[in-house]
N, C-alpha and C. Protein backbone atom coordinates (compact mmCIF):
# COMPACT_ATOMS: atom_id res chain seq x y z
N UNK A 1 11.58 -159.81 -24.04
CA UNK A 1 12.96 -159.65 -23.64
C UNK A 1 13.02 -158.70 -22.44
N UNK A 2 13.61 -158.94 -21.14
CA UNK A 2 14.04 -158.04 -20.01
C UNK A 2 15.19 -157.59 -20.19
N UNK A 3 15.08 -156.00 -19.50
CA UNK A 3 15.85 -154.95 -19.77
C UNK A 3 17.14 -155.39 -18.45
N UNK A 4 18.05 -155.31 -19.06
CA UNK A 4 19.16 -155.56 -18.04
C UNK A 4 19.09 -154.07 -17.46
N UNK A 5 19.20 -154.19 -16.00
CA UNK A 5 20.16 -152.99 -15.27
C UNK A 5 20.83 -152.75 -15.00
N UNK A 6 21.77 -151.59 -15.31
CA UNK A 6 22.80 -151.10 -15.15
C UNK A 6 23.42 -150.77 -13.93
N UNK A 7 24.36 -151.49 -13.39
CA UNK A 7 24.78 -151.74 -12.18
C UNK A 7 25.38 -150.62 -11.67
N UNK A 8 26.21 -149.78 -13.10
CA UNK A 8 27.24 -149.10 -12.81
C UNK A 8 26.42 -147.38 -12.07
N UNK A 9 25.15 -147.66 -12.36
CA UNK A 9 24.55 -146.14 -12.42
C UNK A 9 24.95 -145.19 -14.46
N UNK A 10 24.97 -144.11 -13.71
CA UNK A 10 25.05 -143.25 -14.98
C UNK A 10 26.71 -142.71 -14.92
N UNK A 11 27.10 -142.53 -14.00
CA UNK A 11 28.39 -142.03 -13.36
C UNK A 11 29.40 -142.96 -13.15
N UNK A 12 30.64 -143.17 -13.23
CA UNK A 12 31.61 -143.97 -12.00
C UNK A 12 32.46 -142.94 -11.51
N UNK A 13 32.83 -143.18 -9.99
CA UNK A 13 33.85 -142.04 -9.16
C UNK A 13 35.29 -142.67 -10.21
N UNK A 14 35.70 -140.82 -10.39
CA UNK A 14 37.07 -141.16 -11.04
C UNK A 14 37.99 -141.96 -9.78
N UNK A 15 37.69 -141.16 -8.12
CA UNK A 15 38.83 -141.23 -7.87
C UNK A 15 38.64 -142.99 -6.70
N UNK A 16 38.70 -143.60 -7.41
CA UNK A 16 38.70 -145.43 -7.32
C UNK A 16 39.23 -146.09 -7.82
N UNK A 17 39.94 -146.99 -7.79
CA UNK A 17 40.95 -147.58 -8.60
C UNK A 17 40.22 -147.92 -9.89
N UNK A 18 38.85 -148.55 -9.59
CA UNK A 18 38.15 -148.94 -10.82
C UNK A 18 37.72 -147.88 -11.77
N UNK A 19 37.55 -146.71 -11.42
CA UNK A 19 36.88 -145.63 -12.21
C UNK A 19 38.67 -144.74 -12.39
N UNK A 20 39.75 -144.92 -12.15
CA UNK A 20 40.54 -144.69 -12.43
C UNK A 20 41.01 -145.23 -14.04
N UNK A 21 41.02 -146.73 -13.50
CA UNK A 21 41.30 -147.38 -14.83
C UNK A 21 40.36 -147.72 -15.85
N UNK A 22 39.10 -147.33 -15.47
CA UNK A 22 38.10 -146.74 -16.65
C UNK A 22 38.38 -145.66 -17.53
N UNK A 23 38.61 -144.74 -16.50
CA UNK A 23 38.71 -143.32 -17.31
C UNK A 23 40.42 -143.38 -18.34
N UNK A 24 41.55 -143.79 -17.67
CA UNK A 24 43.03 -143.35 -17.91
C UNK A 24 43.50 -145.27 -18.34
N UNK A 25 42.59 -146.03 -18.19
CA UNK A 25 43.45 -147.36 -18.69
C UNK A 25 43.55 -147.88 -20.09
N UNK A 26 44.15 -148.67 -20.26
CA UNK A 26 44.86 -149.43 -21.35
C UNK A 26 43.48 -149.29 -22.60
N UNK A 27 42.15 -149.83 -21.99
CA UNK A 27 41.45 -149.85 -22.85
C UNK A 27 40.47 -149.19 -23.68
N UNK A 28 40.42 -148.10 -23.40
CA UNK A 28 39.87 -146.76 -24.02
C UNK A 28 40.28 -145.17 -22.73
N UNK A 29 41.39 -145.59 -22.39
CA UNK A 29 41.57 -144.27 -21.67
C UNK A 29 42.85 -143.48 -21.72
N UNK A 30 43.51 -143.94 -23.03
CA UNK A 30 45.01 -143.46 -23.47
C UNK A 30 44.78 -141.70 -23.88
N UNK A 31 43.66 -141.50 -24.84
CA UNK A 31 43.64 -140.01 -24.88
C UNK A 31 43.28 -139.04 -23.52
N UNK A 32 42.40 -139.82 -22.98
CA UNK A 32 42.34 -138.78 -21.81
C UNK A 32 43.53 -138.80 -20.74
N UNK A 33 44.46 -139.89 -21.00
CA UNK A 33 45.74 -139.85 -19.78
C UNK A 33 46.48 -139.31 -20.12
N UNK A 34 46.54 -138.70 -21.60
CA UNK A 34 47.60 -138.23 -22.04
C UNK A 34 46.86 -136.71 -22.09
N UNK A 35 45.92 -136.50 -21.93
CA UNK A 35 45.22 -134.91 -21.63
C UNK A 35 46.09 -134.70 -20.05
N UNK A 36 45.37 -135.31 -19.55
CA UNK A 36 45.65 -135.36 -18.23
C UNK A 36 46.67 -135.29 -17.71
N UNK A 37 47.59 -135.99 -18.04
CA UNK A 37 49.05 -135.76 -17.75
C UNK A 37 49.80 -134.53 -18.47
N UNK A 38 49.25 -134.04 -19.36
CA UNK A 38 49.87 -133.05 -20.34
C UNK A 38 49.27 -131.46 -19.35
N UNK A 39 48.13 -131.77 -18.44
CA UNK A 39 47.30 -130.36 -18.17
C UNK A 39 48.75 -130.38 -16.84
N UNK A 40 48.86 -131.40 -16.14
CA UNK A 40 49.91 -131.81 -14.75
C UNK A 40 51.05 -131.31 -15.15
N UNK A 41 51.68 -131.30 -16.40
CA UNK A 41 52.82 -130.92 -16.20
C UNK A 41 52.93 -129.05 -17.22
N UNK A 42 51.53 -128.90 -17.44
CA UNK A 42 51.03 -127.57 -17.86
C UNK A 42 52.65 -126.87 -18.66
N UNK A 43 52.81 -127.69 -19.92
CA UNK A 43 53.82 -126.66 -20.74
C UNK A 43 55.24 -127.85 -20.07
N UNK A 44 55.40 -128.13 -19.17
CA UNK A 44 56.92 -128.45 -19.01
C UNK A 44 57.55 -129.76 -19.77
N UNK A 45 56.61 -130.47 -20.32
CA UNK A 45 56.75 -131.50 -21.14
C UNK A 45 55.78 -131.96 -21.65
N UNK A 46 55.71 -132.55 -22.98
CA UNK A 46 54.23 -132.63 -24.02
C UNK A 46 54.10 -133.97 -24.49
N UNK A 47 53.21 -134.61 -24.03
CA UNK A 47 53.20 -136.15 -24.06
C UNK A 47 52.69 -136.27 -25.76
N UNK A 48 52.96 -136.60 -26.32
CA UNK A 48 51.86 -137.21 -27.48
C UNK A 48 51.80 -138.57 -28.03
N UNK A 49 52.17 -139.22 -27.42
CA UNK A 49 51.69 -140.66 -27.24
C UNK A 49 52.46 -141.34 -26.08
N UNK A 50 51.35 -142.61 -26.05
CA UNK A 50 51.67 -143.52 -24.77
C UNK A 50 52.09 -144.82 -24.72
N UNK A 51 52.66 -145.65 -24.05
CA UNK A 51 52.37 -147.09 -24.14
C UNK A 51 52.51 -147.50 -22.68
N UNK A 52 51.46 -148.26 -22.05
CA UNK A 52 50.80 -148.96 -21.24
C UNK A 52 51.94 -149.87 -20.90
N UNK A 53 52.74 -150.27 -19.97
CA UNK A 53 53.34 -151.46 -19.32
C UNK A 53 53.08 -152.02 -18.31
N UNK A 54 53.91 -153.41 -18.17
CA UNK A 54 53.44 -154.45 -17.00
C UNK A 54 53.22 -153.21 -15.94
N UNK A 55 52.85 -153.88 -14.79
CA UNK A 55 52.36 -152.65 -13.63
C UNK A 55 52.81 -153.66 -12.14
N UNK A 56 53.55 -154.85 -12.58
CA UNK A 56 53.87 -156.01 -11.27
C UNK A 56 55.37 -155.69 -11.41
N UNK A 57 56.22 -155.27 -10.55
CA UNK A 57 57.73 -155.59 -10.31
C UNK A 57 57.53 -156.72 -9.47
N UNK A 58 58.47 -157.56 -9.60
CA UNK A 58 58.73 -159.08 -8.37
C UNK A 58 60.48 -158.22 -8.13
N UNK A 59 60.47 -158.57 -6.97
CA UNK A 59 62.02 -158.50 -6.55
C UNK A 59 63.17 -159.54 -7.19
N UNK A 60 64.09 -158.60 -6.84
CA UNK A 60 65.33 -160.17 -7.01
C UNK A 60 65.25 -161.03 -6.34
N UNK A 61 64.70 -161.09 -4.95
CA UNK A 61 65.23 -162.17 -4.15
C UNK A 61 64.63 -162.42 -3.49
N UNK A 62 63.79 -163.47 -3.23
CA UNK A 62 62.48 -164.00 -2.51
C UNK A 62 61.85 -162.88 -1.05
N UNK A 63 62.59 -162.74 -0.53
CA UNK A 63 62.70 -161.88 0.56
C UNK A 63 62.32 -160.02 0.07
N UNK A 64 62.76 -159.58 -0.95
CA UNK A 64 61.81 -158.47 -1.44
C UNK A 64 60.86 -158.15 -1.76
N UNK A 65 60.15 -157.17 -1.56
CA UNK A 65 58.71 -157.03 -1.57
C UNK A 65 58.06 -156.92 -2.99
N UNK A 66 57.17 -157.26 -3.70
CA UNK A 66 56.46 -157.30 -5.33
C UNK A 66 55.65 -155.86 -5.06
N UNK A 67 55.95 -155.11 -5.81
CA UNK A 67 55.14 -154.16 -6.23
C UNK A 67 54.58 -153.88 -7.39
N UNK A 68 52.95 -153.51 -6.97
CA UNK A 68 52.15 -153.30 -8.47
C UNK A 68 51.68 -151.99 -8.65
N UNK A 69 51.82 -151.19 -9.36
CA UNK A 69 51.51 -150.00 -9.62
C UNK A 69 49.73 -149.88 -10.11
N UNK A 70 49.17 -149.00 -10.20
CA UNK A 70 47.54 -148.83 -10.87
C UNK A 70 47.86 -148.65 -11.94
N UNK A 71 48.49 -148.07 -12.42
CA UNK A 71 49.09 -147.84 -14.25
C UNK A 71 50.73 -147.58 -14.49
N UNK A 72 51.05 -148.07 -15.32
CA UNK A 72 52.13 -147.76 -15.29
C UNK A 72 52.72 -148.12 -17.16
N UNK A 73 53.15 -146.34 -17.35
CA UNK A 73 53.41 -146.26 -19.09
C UNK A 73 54.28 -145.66 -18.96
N UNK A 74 55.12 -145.37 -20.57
CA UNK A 74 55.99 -144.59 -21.07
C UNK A 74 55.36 -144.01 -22.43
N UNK A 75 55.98 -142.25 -21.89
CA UNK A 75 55.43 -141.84 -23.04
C UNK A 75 56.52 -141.79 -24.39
N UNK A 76 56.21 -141.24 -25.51
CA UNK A 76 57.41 -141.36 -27.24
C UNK A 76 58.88 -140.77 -26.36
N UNK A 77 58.57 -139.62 -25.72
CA UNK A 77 60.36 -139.37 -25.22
C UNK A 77 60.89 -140.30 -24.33
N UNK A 78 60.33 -141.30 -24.04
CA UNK A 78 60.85 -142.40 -22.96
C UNK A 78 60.88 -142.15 -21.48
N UNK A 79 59.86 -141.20 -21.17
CA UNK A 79 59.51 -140.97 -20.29
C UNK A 79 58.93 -141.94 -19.38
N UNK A 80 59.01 -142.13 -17.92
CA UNK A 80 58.16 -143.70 -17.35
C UNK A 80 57.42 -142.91 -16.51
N UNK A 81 56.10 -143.28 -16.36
CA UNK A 81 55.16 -142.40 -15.37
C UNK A 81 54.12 -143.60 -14.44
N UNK A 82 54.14 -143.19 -13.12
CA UNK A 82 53.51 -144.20 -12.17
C UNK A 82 52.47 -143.67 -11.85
N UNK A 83 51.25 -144.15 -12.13
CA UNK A 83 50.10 -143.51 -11.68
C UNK A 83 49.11 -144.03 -10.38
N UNK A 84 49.38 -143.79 -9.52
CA UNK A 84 48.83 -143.95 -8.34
C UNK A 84 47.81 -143.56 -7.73
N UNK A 85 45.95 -144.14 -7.43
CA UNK A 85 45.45 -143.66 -6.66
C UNK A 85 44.88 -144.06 -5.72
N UNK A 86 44.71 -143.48 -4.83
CA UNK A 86 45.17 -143.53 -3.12
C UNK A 86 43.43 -143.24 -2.71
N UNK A 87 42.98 -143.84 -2.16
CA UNK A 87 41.39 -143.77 -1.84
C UNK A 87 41.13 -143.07 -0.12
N UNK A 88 42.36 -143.76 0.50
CA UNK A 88 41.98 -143.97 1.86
C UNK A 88 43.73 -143.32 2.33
N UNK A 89 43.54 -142.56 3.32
CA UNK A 89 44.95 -142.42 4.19
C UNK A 89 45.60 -143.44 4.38
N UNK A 90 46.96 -143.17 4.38
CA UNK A 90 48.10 -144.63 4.44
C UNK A 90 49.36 -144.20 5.17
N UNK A 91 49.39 -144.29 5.95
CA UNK A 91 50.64 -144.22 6.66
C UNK A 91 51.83 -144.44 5.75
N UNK A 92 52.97 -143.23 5.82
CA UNK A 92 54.35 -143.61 5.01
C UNK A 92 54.13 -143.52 3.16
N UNK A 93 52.99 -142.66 2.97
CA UNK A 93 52.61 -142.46 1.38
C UNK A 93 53.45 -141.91 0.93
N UNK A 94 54.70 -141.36 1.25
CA UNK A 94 55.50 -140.32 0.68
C UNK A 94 56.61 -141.57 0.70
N UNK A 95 56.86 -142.40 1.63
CA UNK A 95 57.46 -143.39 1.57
C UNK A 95 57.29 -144.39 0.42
N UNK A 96 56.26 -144.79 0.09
CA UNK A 96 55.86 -145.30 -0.68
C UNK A 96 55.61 -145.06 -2.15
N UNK A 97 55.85 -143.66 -2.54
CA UNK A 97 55.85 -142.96 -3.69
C UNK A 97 57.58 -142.70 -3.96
N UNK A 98 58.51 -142.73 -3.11
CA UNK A 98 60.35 -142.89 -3.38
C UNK A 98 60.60 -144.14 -3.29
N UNK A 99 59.78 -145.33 -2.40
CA UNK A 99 60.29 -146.49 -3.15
C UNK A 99 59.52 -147.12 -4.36
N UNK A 100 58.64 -146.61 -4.68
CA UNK A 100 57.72 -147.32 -6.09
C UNK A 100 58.60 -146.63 -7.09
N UNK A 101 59.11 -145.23 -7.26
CA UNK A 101 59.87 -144.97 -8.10
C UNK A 101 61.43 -145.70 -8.34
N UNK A 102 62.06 -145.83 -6.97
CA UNK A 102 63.35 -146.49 -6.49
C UNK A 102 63.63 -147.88 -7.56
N UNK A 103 62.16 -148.41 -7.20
CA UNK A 103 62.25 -149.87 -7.69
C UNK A 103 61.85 -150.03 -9.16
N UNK A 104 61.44 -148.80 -9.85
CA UNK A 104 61.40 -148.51 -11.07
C UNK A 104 62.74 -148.04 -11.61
N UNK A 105 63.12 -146.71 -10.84
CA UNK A 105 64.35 -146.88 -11.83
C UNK A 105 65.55 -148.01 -11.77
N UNK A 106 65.43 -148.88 -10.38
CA UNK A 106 66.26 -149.86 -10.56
C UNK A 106 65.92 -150.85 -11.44
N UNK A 107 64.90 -151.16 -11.88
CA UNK A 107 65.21 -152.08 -12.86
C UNK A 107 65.23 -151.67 -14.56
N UNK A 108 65.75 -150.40 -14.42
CA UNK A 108 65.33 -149.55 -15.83
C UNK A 108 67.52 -149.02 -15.88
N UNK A 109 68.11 -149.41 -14.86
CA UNK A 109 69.35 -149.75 -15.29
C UNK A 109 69.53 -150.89 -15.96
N UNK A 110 70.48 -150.73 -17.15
CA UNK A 110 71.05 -151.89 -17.86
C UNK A 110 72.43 -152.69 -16.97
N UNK A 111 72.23 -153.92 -17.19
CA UNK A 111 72.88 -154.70 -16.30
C UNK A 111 74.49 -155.06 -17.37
N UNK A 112 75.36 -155.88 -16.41
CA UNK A 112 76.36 -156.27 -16.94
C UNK A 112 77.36 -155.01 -17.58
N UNK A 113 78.58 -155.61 -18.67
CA UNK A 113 79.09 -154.45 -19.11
C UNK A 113 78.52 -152.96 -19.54
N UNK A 114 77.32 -153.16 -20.27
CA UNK A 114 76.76 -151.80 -20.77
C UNK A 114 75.95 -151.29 -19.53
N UNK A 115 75.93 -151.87 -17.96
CA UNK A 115 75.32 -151.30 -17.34
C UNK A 115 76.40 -149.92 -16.24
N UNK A 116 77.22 -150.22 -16.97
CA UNK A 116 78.26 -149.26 -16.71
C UNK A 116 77.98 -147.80 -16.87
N UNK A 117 76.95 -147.68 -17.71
CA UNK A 117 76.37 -145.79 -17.98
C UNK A 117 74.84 -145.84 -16.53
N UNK A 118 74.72 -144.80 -16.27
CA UNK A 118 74.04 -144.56 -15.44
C UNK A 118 72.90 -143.81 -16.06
N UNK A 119 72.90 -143.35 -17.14
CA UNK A 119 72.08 -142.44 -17.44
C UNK A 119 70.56 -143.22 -17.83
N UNK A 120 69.41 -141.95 -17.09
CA UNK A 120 68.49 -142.80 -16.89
C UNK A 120 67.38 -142.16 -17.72
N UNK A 121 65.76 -142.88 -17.93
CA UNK A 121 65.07 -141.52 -18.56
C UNK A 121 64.13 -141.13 -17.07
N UNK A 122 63.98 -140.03 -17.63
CA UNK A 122 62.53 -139.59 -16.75
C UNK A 122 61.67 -140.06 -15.90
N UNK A 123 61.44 -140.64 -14.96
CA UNK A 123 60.90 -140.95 -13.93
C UNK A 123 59.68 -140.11 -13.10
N UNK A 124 58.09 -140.36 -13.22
CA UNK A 124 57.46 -139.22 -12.63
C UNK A 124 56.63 -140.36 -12.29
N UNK A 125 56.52 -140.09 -10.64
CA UNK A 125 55.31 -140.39 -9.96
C UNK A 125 54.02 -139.81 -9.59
N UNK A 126 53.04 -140.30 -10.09
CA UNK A 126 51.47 -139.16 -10.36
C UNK A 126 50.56 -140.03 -9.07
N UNK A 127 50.55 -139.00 -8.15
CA UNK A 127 49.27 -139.53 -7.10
C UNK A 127 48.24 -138.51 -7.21
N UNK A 128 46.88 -139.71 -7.33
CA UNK A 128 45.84 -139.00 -6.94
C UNK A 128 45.32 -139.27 -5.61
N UNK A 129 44.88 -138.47 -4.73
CA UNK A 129 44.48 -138.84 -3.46
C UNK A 129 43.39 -138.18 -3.58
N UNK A 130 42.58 -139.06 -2.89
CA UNK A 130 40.75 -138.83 -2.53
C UNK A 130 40.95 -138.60 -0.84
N UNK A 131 41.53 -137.94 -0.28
CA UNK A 131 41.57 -138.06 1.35
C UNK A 131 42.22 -136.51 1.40
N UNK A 132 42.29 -136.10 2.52
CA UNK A 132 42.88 -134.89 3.40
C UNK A 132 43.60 -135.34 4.36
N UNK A 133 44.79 -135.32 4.38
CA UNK A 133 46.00 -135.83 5.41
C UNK A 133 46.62 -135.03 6.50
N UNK A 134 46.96 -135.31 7.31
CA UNK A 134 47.74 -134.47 8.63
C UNK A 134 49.02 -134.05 7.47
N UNK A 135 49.62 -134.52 7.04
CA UNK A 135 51.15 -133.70 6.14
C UNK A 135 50.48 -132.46 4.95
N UNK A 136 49.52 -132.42 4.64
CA UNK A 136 49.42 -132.11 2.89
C UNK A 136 48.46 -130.65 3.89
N UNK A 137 49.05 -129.76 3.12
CA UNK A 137 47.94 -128.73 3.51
C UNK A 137 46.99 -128.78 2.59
N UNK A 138 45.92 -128.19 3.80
CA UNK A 138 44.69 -128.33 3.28
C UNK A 138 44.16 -127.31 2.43
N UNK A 139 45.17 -126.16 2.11
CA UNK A 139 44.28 -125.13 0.94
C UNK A 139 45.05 -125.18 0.09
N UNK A 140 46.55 -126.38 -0.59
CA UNK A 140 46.73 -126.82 -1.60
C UNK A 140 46.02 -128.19 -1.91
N UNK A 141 46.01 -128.13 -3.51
CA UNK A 141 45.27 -129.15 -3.94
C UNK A 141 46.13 -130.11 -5.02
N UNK A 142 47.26 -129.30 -5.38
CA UNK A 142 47.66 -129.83 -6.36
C UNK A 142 49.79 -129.46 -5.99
N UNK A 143 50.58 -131.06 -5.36
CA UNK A 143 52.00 -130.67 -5.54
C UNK A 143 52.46 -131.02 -6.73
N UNK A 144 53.84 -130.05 -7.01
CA UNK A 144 55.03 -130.91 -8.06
C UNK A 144 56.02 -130.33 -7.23
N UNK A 145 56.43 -132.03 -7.18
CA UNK A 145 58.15 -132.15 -6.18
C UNK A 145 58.79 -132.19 -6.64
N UNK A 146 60.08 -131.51 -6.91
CA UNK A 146 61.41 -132.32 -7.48
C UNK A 146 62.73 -132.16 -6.46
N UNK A 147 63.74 -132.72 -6.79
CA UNK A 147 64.63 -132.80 -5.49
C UNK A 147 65.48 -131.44 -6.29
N UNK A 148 65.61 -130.81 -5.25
CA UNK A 148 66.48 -128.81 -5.00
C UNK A 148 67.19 -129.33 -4.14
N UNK A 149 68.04 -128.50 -4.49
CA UNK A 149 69.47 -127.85 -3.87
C UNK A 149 68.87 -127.15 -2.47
N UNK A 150 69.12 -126.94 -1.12
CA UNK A 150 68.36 -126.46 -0.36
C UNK A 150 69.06 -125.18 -0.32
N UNK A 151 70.33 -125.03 -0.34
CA UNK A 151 70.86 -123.46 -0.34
C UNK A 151 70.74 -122.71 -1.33
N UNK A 152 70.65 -123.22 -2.68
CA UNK A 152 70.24 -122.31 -3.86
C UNK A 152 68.62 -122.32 -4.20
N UNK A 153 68.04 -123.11 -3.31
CA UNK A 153 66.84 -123.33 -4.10
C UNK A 153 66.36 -123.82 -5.33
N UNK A 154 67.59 -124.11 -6.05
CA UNK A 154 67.23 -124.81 -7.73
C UNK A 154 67.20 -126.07 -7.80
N UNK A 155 66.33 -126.58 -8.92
CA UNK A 155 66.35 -127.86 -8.62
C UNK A 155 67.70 -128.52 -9.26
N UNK A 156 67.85 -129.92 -8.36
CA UNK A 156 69.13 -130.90 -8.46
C UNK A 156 69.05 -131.36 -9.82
N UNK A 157 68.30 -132.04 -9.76
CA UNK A 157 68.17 -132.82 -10.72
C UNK A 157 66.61 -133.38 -11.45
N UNK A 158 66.83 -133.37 -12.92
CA UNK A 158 65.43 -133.09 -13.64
C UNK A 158 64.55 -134.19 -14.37
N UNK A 159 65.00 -135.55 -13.75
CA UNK A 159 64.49 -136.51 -14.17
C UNK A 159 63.72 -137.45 -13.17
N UNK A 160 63.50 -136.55 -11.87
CA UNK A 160 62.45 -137.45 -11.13
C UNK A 160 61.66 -136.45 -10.42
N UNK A 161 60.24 -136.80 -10.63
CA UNK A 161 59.54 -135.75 -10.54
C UNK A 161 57.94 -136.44 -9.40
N UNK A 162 57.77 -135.85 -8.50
CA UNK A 162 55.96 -136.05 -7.83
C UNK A 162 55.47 -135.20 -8.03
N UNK A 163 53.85 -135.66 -8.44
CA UNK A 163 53.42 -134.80 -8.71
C UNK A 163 51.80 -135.72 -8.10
N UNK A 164 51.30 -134.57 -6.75
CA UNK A 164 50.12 -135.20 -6.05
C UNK A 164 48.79 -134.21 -6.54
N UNK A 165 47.70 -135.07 -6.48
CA UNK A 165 46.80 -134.26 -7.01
C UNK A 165 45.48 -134.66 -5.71
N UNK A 166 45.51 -133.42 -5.22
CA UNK A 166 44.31 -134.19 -3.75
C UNK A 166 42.89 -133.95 -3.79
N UNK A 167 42.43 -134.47 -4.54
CA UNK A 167 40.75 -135.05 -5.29
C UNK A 167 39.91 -133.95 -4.62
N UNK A 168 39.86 -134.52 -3.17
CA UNK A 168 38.70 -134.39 -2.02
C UNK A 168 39.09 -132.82 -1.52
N UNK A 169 40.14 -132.08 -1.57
CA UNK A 169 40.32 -130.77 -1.20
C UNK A 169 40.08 -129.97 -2.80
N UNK A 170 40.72 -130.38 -3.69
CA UNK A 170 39.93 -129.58 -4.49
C UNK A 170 38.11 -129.65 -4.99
N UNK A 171 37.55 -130.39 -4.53
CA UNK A 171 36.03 -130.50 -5.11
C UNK A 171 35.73 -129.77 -3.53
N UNK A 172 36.46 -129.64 -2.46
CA UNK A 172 36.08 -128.54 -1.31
C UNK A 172 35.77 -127.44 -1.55
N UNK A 173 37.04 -127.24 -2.23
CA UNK A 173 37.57 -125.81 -3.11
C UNK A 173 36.60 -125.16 -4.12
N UNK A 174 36.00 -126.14 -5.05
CA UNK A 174 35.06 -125.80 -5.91
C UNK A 174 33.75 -125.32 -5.30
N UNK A 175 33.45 -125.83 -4.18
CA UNK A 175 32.02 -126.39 -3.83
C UNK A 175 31.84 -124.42 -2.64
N UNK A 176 33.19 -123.77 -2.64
CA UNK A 176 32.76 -122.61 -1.70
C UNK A 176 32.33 -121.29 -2.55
């Protein structure tokens, strides 16, 4: 009998879409996403369980754009979290992280008469980036955005949240 070889090596890079959804996907990576997301929001909310959803929006109307997320769950408080990782620089990523949420909470309104309440749950977009960008300074490694008041400084409102995590500047960081 010949020994198959292992293609993968001993290792896979977390920060790849494939070694993403190794480590944090549907099929053996629910405890560690829920570590993971629980260390990200350190105390401000406590995940203890998950569930995995579709990750394809199609638009209403032929002419809108389909978006697919890398993961995309809700945790027991009905929380919805987009997990995004970003390998390579992309022009308009910040763009692209207010409309991936946009088009999440729009279809997470209820339609018709009962779509008359507005009230929504939790909304958090999670990027990991493996790159160093002209916007992101380079001796942070880790944002959480939320939209503030600019004259009081407090935040507006507490149900939509970014939160970037930049791979390649923190293993900089480690490595001095």
């Amino acid at each position: 009998m010949k020994k198959q070889n292992n293609l993968l090596g001993k290792y896979v890079d977390m920060c790849t879409d494939f070694g993403m959804k190794l480590y944090f996907g549907p099929r053996s990576g629910k405890e560690n996403l829920i570590h993971f997301l629980n260390g990200l929001f350190a105390g401000e909310k406590v995940i203890r369980d998950l569930e995995y959803r579709p990750t394809e929006r199609i638009g209403e109307h032929e002419h809108n754009r389909k978006v697919i997320f890398d993961l995309y769950c809700t945790s027991d408080d009905n929380s919805h979290f987009i997990i995004e990782m970003q390998q390579l620089p992309q022009d308009f990523f910040r763009d692209r992280m207010v409309y991936y949420s946009s088009r999440l909470i729009h279809t997470l309104v209820p339609r018709g008469h009962s779509g008359n309440t507005y009230e929504l749950p939790e909304v958090y977009f999670i990027g990991i980036l493996n790159f160093a960008s002209d916007n992101i300074d380079n001796d942070r490694y880790y944002y959480d955005v939320v939209l503030c008041d600019r004259e009081k400084g407090e935040q507006f409102y507490d149900k939509l949240g970014f939160k970037l995590l930049c791979c390649l500047i923190f293993a900089k960081r480690r490595l001095r």
